[in-house]
C-alpha atoms as a PDB file:
ATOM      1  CA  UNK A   1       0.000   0.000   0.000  1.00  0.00           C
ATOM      2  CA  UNK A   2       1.205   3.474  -1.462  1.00  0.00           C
ATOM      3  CA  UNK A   3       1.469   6.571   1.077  1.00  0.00           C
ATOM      4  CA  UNK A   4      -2.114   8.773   0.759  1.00  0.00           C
ATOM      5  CA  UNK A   5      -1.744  11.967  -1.393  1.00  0.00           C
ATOM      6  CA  UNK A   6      -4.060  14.613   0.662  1.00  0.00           C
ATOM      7  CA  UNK A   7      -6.096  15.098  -2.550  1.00  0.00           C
ATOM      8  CA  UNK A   8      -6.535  11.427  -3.868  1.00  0.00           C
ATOM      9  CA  UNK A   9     -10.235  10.606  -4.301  1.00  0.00           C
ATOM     10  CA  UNK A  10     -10.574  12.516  -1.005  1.00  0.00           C
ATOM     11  CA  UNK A  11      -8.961  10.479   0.933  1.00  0.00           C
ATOM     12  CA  UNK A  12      -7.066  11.500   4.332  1.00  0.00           C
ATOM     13  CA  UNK A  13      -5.309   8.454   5.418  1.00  0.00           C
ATOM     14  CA  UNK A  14      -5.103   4.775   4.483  1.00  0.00           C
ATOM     15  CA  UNK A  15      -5.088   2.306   7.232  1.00  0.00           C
ATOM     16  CA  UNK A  16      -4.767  -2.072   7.343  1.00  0.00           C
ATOM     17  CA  UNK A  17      -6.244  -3.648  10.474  1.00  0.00           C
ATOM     18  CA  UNK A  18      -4.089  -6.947  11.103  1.00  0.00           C
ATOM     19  CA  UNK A  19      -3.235  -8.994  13.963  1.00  0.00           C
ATOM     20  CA  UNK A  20      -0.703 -10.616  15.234  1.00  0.00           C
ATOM     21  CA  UNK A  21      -2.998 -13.862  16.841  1.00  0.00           C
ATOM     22  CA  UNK A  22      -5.670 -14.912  15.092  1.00  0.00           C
ATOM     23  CA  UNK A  23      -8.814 -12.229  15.986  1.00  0.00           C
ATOM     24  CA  UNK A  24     -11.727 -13.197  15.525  1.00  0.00           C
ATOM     25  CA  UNK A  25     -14.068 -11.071  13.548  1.00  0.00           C
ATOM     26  CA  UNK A  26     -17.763 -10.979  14.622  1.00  0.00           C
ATOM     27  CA  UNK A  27     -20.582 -11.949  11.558  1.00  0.00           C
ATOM     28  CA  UNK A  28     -21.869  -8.540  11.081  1.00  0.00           C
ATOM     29  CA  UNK A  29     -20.157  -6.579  13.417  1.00  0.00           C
ATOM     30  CA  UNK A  30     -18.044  -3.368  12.511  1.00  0.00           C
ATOM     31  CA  UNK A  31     -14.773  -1.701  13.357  1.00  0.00           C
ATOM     32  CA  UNK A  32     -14.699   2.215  14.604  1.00  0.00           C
ATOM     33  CA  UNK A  33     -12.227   4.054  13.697  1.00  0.00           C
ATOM     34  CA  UNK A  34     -11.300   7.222  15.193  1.00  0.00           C
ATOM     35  CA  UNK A  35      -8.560   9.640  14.246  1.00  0.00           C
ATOM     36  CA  UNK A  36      -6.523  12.792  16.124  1.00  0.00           C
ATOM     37  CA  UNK A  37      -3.807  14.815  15.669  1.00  0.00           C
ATOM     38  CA  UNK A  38      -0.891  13.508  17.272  1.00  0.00           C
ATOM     39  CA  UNK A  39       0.103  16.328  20.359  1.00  0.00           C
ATOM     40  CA  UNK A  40      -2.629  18.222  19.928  1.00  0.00           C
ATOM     41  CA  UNK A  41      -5.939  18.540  21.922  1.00  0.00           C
ATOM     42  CA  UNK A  42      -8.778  18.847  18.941  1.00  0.00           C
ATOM     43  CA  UNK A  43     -11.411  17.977  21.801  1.00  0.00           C
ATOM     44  CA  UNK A  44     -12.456  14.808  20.486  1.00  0.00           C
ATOM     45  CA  UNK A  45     -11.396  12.776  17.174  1.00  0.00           C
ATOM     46  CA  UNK A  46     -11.487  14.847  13.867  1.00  0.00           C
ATOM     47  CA  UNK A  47     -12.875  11.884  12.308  1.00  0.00           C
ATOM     48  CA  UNK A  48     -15.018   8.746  12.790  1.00  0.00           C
ATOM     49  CA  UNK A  49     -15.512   6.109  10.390  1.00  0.00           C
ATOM     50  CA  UNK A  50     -17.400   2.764  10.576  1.00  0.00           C
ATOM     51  CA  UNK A  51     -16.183  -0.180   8.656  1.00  0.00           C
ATOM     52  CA  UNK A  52     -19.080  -2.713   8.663  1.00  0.00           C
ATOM     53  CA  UNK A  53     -17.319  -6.397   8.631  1.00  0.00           C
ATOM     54  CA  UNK A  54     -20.100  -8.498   6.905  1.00  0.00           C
ATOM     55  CA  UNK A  55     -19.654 -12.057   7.492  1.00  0.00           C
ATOM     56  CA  UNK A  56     -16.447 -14.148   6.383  1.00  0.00           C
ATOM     57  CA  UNK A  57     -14.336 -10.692   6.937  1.00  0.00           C
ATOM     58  CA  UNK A  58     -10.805 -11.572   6.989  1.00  0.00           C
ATOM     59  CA  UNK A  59      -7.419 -10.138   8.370  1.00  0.00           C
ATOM     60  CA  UNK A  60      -5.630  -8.044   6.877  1.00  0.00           C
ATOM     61  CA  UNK A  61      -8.237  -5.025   6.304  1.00  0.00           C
ATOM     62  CA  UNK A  62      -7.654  -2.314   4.018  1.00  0.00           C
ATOM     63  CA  UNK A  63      -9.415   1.047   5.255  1.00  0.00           C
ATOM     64  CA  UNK A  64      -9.652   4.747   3.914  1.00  0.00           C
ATOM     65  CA  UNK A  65     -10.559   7.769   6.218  1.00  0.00           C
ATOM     66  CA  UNK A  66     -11.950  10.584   3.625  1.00  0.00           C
ATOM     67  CA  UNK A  67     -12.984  13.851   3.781  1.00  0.00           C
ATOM     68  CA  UNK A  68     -16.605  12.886   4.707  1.00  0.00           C
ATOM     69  CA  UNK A  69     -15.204  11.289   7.614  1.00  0.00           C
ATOM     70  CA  UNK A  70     -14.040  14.320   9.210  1.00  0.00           C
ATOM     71  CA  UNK A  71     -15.795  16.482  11.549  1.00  0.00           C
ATOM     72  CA  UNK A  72     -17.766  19.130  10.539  1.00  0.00           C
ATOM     73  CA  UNK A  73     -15.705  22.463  10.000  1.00  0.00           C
ATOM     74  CA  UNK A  74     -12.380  20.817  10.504  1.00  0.00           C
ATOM     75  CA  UNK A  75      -9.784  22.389   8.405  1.00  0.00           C
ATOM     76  CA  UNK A  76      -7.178  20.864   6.380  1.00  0.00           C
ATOM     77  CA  UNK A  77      -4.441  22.506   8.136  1.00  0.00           C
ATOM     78  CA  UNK A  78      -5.322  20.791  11.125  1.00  0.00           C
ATOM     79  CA  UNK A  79      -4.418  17.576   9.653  1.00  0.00           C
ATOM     80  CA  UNK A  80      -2.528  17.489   6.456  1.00  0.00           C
ATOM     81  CA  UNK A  81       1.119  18.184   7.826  1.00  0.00           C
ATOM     82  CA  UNK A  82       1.052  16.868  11.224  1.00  0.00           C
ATOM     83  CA  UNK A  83       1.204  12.818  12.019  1.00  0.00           C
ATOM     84  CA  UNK A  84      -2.072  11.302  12.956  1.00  0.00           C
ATOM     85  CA  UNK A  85      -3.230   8.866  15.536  1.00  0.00           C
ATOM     86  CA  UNK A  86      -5.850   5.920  14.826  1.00  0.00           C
ATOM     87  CA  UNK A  87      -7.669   3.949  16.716  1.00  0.00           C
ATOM     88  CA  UNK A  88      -9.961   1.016  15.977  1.00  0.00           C
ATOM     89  CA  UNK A  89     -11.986  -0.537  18.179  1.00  0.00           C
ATOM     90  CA  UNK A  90     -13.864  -4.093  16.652  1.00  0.00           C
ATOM     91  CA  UNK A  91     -17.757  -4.543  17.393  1.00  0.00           C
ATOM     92  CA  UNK A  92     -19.770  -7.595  17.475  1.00  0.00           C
ATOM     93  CA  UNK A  93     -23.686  -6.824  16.261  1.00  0.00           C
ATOM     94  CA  UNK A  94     -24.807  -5.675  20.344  1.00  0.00           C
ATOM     95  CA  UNK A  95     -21.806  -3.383  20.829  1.00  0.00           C
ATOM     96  CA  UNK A  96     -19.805  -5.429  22.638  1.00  0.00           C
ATOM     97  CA  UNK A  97     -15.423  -4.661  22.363  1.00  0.00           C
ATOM     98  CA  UNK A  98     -13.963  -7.703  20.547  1.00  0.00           C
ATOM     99  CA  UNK A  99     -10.364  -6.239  20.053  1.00  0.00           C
ATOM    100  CA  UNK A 100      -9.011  -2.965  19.949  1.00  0.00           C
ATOM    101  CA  UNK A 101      -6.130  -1.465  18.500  1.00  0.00           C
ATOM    102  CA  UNK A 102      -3.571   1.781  17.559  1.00  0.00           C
ATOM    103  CA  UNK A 103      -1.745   2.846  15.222  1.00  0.00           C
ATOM    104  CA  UNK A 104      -0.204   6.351  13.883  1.00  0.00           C
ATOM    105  CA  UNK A 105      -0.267   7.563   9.922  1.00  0.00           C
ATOM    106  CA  UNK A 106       3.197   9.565   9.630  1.00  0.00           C
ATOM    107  CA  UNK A 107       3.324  13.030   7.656  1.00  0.00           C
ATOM    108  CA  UNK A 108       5.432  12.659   4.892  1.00  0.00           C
ATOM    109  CA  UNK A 109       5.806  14.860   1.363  1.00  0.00           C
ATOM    110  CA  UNK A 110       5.103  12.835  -1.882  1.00  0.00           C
ATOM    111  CA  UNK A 111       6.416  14.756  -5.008  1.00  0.00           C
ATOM    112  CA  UNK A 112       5.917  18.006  -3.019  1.00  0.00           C
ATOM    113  CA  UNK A 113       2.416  17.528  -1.233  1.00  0.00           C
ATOM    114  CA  UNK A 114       1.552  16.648   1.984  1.00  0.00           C
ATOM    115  CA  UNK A 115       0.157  13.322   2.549  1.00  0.00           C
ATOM    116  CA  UNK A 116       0.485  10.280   5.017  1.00  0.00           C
ATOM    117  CA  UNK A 117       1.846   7.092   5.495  1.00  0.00           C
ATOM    118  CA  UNK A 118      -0.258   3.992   5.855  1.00  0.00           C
ATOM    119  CA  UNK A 119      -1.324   2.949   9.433  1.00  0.00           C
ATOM    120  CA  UNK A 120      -0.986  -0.224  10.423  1.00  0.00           C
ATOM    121  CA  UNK A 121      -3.342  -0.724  13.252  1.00  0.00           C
ATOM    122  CA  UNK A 122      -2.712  -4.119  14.935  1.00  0.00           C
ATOM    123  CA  UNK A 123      -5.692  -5.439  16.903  1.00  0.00           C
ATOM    124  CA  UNK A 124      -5.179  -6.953  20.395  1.00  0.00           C
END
């Protein structure tokens, strides 16, 4: 997987949920995934995305936070230079935590923009 370009397809950050034990993934449950600004108090994540996991869902698990994802009002200069922190946390169908998990997307410059490195977000 290819560091995100801030302007690809509106995309923010690319994530993979893996594991390093086998995890098992609840039959229609769904991984939330939160993300902040690393160092910085934003009062609350600047984005929340859920990933539904219909059933035979396997790991590894390719995600994409876009701009739809993101809070309203939240500008890109928040975001789009500084290294961001992700969380997932996995669902079964009534809400109950299954595994959990964090991870942090690294600022980097492809071919003179900003963008991010993929976050690999192991589940425990």
């Amino acid at each position: 997987m290819q560091p995100t370009g801030v302007s690809e397809l509106g995309d923010v950050m690319h994530g993979v949920l893996q594991a390093s034990a086998p995890v098992p993934l609840p039959a229609d449950g769904s991984a939330v995934i939160t993300m902040r600004v690393v160092g910085r108090n934003t009062k609350g994540p600047l984005a929340t995305m859920t990933l539904p996991l219909p059933e035979g869902s396997k790991l590894p698990l390719p995600f994409a936070i876009t701009r739809s994802n993101l809070r309203e009002g939240v500008a890109d200069f928040l975001w789009e230079k500084e290294d961001l922190y992700v969380r997932a946390d996995v669902l079964s169908p009534s809400g109950k935590l299954i595994a959990s998990g964090r991870s942090k997307a690294k600022a980097i410059d492809v071919d003179g923009k900003p963008a991010h490195g993929v976050a690999f977000t192991t589940l425990e």
